[in-house]
Protein backbone atom coordinates (compact mmCIF):
# COMPACT_ATOMS: atom_id res chain seq x y z
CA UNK A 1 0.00 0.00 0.00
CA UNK A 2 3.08 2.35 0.34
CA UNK A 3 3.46 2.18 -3.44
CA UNK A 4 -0.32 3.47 -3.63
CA UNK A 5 -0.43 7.17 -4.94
CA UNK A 6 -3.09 7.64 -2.41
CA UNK A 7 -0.92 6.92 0.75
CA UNK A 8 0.40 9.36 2.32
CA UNK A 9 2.74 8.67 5.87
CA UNK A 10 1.26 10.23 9.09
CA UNK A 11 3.27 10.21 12.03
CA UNK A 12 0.96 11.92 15.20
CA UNK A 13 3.56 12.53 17.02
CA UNK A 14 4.54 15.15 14.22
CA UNK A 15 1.37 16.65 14.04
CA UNK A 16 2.05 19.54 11.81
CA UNK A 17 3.72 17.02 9.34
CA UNK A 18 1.91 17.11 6.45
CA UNK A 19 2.22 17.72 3.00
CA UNK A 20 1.04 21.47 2.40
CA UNK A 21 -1.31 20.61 -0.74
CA UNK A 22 -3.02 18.45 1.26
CA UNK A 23 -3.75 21.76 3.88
CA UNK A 24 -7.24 22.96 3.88
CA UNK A 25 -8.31 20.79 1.81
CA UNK A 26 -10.99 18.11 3.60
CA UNK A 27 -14.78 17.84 3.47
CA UNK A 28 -14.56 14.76 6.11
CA UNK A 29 -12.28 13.87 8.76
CA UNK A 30 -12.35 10.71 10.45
CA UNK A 31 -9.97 10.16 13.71
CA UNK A 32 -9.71 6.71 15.09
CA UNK A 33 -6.43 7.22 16.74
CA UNK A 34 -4.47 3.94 18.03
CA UNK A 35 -4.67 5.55 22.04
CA UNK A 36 -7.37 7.38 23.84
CA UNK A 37 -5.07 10.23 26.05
CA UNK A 38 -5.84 13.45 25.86
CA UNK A 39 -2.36 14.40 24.60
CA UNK A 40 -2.83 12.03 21.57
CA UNK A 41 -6.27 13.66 21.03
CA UNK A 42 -4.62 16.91 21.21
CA UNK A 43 -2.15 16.15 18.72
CA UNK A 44 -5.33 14.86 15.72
CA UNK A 45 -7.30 17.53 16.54
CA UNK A 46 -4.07 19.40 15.32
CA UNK A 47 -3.99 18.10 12.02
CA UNK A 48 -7.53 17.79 11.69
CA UNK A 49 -7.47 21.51 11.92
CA UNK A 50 -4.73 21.89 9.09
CA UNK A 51 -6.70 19.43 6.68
CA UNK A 52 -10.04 21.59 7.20
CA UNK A 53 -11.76 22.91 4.51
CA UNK A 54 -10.77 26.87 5.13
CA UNK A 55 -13.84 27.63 6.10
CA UNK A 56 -14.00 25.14 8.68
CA UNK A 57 -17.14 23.23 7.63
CA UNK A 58 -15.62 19.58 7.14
CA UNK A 59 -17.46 16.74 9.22
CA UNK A 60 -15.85 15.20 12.07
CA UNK A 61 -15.96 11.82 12.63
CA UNK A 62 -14.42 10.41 15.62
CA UNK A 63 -14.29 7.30 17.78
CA UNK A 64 -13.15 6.76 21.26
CA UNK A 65 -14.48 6.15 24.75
CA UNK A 66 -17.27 8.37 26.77
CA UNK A 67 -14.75 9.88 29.50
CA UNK A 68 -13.37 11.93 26.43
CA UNK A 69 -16.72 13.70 25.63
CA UNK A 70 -15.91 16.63 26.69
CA UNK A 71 -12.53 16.72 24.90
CA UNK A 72 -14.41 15.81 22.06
CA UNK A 73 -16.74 19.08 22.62
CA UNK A 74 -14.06 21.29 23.26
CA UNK A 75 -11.38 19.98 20.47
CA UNK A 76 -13.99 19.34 17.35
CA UNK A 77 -17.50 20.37 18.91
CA UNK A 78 -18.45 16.76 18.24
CA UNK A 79 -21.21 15.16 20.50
CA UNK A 80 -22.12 11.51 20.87
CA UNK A 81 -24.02 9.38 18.36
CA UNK A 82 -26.43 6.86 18.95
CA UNK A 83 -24.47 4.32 17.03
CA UNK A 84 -21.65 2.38 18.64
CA UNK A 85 -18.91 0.67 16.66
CA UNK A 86 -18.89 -3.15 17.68
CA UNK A 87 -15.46 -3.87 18.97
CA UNK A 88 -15.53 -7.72 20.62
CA UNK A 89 -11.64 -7.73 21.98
CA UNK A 90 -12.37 -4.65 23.71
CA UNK A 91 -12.79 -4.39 27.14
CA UNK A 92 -14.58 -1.07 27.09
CA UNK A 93 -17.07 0.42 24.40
CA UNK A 94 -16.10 3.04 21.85
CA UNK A 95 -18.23 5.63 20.98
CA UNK A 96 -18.82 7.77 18.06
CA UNK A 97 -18.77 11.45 18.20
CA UNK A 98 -20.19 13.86 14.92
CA UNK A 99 -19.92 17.70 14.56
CA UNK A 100 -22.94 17.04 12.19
CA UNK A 101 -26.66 15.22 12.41
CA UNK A 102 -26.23 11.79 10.67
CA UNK A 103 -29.50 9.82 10.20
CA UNK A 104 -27.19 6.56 9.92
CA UNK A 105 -25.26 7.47 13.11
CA UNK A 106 -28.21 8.21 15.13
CA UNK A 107 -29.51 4.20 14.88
CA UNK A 108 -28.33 1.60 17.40
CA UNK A 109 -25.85 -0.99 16.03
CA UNK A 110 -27.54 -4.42 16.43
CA UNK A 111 -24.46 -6.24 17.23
CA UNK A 112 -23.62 -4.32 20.23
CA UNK A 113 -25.48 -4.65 23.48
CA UNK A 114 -26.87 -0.91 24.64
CA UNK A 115 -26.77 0.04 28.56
């Protein structure tokens, strides 16, 4: 997949790393980063900003557990979705978090059991 013309290598510890054509550029974001920290978070919602659409209007989409909700407010002004990815390994429950209404996000996935 490196050989791909559509891969490009993202590093988030080098959040500001990225090519500069690809700046500004997004109508859709999705962040399902690898840890749940805030510093991690911190560091997507940093690129996430630089990818943006310049006026700011690209969708969020972004996955991780419900202590981070209000990071998610405050970093992307995403809230919580009724859908929940099913995850079996897992030994807590992701969540999904929008900055936009989604029809498909706000149904319950099936496979999941809902508290």
């Amino acid at each position: 997949w490196k050989s791909s013309s559509g891969y490009h290598f993202y590093d988030f510890n080098d959040p500001e790393g990225i090519e500069e054509h690809q700046r500004g550029t997004f109508d859709v974001i999705v962040i399902d980063p690898p840890f749940v920290s805030h510093s991690v978070w911190k560091k997507y919602a940093t690129t996430a900003r630089l990818l943006m659409r310049q006026d700011r209007t690209a969708h969020v989409i972004a996955t991780t557990v419900d202590e981070n909700a209000q990071l998610m407010s405050t970093l992307f002004d995403c809230k919580s979705v009724l859908f929940r990815p099913s995850i079996p390994h897992l030994v807590y429950q992701y969540s999904v978090f929008t900055n936009y209404a989604s029809s498909v996000l706000a149904t319950k996935n099936l496979e999941i059991q809902m508290d």
